[in-house]
PDB file of N, CA and C in Angstrom:
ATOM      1  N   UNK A   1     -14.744  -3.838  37.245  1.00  0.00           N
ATOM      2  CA  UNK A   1     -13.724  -2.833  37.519  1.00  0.00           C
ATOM      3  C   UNK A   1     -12.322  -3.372  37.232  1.00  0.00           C
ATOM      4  N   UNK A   2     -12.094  -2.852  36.643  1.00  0.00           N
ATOM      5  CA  UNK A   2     -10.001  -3.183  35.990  1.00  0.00           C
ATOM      6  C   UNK A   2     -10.236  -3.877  35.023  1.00  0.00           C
ATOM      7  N   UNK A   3     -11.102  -4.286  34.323  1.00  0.00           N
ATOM      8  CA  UNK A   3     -11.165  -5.688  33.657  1.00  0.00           C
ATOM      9  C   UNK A   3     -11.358  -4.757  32.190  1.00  0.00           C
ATOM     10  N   UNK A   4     -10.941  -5.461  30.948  1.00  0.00           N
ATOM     11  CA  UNK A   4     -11.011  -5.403  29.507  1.00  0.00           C
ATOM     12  C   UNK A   4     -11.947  -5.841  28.999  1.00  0.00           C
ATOM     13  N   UNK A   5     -12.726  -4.754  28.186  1.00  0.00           N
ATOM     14  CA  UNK A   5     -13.596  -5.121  27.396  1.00  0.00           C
ATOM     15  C   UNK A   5     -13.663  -4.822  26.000  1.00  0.00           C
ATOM     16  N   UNK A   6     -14.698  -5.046  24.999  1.00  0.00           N
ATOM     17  CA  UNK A   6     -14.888  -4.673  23.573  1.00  0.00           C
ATOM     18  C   UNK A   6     -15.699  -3.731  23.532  1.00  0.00           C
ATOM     19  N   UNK A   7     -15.376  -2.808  22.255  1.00  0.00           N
ATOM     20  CA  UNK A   7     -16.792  -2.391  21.954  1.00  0.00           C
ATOM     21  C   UNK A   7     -16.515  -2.335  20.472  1.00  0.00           C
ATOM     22  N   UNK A   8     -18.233  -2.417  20.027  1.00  0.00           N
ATOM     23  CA  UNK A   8     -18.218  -2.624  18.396  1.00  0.00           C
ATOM     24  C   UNK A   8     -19.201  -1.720  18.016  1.00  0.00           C
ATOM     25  N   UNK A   9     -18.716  -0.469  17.408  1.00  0.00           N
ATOM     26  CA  UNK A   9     -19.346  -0.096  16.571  1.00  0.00           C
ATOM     27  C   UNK A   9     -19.341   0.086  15.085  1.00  0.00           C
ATOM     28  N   UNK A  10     -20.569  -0.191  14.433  1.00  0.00           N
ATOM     29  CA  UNK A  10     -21.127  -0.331  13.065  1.00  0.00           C
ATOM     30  C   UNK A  10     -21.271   0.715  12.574  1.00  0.00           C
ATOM     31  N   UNK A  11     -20.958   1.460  11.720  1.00  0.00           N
ATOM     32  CA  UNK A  11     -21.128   2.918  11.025  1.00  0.00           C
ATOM     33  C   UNK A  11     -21.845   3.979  11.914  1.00  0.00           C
ATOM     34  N   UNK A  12     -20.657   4.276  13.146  1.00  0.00           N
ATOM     35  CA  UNK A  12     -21.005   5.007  14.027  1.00  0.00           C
ATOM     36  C   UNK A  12     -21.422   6.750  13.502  1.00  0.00           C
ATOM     37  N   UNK A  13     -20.807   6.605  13.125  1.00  0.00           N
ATOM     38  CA  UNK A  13     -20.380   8.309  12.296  1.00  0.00           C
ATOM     39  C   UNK A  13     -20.919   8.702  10.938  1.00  0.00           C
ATOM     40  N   UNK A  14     -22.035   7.740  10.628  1.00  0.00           N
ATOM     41  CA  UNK A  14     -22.413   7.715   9.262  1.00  0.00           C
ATOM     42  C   UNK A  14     -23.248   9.005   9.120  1.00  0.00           C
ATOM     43  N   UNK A  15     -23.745  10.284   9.852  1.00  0.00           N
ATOM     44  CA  UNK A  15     -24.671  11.213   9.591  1.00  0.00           C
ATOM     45  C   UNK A  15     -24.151  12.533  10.577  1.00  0.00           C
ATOM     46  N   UNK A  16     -22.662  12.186  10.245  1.00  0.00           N
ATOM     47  CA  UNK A  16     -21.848  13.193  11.338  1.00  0.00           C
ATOM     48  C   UNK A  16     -20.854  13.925   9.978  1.00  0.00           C
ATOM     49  N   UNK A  17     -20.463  15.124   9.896  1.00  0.00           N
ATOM     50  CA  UNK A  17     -19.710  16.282   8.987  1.00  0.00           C
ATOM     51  C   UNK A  17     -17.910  15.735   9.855  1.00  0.00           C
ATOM     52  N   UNK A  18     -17.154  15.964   8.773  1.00  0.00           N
ATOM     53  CA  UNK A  18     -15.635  15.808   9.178  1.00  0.00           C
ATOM     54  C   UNK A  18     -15.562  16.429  10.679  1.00  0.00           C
ATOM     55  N   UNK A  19     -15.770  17.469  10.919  1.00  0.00           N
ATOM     56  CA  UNK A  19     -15.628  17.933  12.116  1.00  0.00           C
ATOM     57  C   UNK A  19     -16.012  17.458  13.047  1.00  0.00           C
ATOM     58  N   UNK A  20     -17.120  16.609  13.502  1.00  0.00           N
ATOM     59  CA  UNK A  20     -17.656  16.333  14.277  1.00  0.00           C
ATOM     60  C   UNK A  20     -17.481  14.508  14.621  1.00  0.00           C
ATOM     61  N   UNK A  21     -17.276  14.047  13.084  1.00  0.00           N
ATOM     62  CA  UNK A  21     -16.324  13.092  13.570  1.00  0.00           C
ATOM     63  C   UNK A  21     -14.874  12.799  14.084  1.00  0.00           C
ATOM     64  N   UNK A  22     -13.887  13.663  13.804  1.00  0.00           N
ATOM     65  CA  UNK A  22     -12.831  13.890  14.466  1.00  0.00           C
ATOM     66  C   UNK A  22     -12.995  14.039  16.051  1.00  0.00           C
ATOM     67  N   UNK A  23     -14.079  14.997  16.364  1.00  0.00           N
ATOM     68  CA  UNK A  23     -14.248  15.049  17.730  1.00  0.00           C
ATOM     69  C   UNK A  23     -14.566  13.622  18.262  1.00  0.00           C
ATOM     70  N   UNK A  24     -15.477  12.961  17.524  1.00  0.00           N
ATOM     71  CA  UNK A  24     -15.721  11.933  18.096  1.00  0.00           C
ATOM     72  C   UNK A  24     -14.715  10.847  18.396  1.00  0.00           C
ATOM     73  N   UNK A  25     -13.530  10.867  17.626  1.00  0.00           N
ATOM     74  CA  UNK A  25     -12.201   9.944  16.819  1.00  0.00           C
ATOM     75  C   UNK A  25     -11.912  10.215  18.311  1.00  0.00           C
ATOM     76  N   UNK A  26     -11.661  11.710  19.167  1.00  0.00           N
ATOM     77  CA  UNK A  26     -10.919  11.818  20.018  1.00  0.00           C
ATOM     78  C   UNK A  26     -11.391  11.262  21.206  1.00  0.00           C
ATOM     79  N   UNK A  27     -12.692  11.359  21.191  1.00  0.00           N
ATOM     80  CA  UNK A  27     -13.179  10.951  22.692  1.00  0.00           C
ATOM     81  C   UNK A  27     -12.896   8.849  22.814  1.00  0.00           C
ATOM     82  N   UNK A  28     -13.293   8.556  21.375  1.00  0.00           N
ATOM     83  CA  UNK A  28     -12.715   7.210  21.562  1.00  0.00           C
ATOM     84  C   UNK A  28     -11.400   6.931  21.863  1.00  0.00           C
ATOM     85  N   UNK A  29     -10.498   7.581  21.203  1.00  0.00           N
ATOM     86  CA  UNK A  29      -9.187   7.674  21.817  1.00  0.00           C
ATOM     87  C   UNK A  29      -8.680   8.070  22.949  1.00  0.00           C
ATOM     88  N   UNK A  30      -9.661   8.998  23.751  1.00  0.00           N
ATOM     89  CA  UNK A  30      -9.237   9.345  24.987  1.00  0.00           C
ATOM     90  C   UNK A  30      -9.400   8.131  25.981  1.00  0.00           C
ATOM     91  N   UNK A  31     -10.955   7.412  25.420  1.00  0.00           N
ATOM     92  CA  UNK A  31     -11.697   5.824  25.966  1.00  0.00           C
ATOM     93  C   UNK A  31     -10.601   4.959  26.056  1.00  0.00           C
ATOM     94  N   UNK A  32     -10.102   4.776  25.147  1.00  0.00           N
ATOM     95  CA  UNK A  32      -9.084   3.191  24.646  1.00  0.00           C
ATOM     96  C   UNK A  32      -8.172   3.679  25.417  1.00  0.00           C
ATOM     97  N   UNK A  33      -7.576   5.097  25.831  1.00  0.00           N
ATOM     98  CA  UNK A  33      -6.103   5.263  26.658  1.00  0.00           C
ATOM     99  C   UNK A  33      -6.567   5.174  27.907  1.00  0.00           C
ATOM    100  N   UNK A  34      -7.772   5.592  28.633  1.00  0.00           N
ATOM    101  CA  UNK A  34      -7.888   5.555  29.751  1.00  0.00           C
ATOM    102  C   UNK A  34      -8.579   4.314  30.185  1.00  0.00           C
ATOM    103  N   UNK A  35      -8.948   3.189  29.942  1.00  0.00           N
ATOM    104  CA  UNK A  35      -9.887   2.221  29.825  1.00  0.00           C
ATOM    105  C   UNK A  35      -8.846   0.869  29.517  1.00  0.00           C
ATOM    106  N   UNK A  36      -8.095   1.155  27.797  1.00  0.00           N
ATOM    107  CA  UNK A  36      -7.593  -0.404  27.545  1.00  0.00           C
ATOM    108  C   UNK A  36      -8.385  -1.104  26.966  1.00  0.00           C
ATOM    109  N   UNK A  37      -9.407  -0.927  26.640  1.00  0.00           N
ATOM    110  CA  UNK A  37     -10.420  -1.319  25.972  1.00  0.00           C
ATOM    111  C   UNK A  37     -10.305  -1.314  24.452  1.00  0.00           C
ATOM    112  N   UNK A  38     -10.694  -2.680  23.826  1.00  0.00           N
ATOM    113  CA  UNK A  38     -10.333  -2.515  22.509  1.00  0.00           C
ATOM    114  C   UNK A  38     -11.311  -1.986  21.571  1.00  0.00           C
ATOM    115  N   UNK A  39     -11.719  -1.501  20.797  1.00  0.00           N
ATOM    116  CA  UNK A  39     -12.185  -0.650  19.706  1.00  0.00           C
ATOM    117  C   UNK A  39     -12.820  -1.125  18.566  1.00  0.00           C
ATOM    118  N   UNK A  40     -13.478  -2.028  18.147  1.00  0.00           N
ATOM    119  CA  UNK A  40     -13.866  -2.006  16.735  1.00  0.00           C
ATOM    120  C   UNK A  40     -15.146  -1.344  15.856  1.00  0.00           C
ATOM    121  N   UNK A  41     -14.251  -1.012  14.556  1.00  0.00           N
ATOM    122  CA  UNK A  41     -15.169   0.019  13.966  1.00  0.00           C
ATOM    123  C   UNK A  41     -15.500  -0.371  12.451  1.00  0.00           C
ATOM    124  N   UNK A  42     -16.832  -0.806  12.319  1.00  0.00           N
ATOM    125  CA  UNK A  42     -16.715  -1.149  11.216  1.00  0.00           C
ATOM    126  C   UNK A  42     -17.356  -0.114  10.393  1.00  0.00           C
ATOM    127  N   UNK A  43     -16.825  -0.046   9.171  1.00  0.00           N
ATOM    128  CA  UNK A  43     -17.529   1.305   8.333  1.00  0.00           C
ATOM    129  C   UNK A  43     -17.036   1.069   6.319  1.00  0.00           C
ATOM    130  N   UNK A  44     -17.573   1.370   5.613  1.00  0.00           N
ATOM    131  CA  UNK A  44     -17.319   1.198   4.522  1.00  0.00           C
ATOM    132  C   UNK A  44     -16.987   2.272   4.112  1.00  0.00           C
ATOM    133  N   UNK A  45     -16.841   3.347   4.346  1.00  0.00           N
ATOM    134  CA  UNK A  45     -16.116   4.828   4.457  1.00  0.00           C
ATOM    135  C   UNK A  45     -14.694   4.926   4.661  1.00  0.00           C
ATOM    136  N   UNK A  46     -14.033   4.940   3.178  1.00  0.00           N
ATOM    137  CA  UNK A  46     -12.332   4.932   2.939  1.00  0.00           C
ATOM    138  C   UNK A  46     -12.026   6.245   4.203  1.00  0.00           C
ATOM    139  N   UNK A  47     -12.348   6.888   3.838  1.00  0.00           N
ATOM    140  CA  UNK A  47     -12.049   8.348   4.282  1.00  0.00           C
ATOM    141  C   UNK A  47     -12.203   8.362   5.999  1.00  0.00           C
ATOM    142  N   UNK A  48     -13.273   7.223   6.418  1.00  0.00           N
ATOM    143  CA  UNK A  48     -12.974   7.529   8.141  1.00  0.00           C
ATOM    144  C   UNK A  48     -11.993   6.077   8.285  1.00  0.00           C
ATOM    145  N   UNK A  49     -11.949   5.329   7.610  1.00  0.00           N
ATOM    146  CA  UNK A  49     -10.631   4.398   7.747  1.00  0.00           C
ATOM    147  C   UNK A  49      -9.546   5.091   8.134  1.00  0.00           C
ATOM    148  N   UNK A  50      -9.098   6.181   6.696  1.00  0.00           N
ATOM    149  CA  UNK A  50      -7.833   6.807   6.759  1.00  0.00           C
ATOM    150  C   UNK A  50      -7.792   8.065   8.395  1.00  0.00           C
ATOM    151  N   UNK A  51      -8.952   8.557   8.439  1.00  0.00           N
ATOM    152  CA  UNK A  51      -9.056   9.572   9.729  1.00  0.00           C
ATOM    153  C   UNK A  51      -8.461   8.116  11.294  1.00  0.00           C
ATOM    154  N   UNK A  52      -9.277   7.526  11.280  1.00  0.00           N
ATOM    155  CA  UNK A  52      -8.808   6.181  11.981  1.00  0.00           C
ATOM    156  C   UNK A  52      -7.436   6.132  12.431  1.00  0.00           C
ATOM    157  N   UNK A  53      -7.056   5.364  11.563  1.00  0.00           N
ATOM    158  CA  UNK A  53      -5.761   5.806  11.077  1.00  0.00           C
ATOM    159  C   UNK A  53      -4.593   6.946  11.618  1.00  0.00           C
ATOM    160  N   UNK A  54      -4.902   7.639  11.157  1.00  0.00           N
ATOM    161  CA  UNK A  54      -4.348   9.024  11.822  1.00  0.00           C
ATOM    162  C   UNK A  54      -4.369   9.248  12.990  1.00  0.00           C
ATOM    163  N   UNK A  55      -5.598   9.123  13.853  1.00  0.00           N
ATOM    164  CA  UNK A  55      -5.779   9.302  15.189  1.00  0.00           C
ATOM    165  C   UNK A  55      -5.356   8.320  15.907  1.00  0.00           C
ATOM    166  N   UNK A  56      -5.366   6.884  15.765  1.00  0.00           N
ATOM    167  CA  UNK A  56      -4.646   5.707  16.625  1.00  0.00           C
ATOM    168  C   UNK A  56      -3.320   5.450  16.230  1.00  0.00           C
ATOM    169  N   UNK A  57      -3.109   5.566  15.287  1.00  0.00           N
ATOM    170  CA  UNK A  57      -1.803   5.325  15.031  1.00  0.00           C
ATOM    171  C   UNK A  57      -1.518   3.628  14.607  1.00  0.00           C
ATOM    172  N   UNK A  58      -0.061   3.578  15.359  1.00  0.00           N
ATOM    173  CA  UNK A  58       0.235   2.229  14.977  1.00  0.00           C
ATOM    174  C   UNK A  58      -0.904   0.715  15.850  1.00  0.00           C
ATOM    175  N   UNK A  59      -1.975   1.594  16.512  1.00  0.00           N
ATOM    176  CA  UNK A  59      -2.405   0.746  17.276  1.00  0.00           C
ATOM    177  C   UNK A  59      -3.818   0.423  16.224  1.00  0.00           C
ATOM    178  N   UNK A  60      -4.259   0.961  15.259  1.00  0.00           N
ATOM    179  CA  UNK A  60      -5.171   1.168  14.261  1.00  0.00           C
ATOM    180  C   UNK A  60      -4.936  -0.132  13.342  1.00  0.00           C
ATOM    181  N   UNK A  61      -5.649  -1.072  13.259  1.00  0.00           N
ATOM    182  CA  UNK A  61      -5.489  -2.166  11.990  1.00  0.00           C
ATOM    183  C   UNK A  61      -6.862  -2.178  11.397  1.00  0.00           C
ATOM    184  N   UNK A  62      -6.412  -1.560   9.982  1.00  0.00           N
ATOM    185  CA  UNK A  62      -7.300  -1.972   8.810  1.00  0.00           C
ATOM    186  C   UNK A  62      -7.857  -3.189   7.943  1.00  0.00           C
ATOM    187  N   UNK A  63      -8.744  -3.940   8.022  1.00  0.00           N
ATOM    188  CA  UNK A  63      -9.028  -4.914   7.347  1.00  0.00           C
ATOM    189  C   UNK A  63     -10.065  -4.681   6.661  1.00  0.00           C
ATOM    190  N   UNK A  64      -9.871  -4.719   4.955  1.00  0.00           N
ATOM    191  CA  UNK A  64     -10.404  -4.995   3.949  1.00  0.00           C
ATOM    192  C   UNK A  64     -11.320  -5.939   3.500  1.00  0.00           C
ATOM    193  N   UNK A  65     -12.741  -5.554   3.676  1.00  0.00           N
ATOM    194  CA  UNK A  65     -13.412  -6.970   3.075  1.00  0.00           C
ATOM    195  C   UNK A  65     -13.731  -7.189   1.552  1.00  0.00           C
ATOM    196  N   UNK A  66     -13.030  -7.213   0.735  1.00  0.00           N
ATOM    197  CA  UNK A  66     -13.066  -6.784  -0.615  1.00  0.00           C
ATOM    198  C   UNK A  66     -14.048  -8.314  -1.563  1.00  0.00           C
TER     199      UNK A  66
END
């Protein structure tokens, strides 16, 4: 209780339509504001990077494994 944790998910959203991942974008975001909890998402999907992005804001860091 009060304490910080991780969570890691791996191509969470891989068999989910734009819509339904956005919903999902929000409930993690609602998680990380009410919680503090940090977030990682790994995915090879430019397009939920950039949604990412959008929804966290400046708190969102992208890293490239090229």
């Amino acid at each position: 209780p009060g304490g910080r944790a991780i969570i890691v998910l791996d191509e969470p959203f891989l068999t989910l339509d734009k819509n339904r991942t956005e919903n999902a974008l929000r409930v993690l975001k609602e998680f990380h504001e009410t919680t503090g909890w940090q977030i990682f998402l790994f995915t090879k999907e430019e397009e939920l990077a950039e949604q990412v992005r959008s929804f966290f804001g400046e708190r969102a860091q992208v890293i490239r494994l090229d």
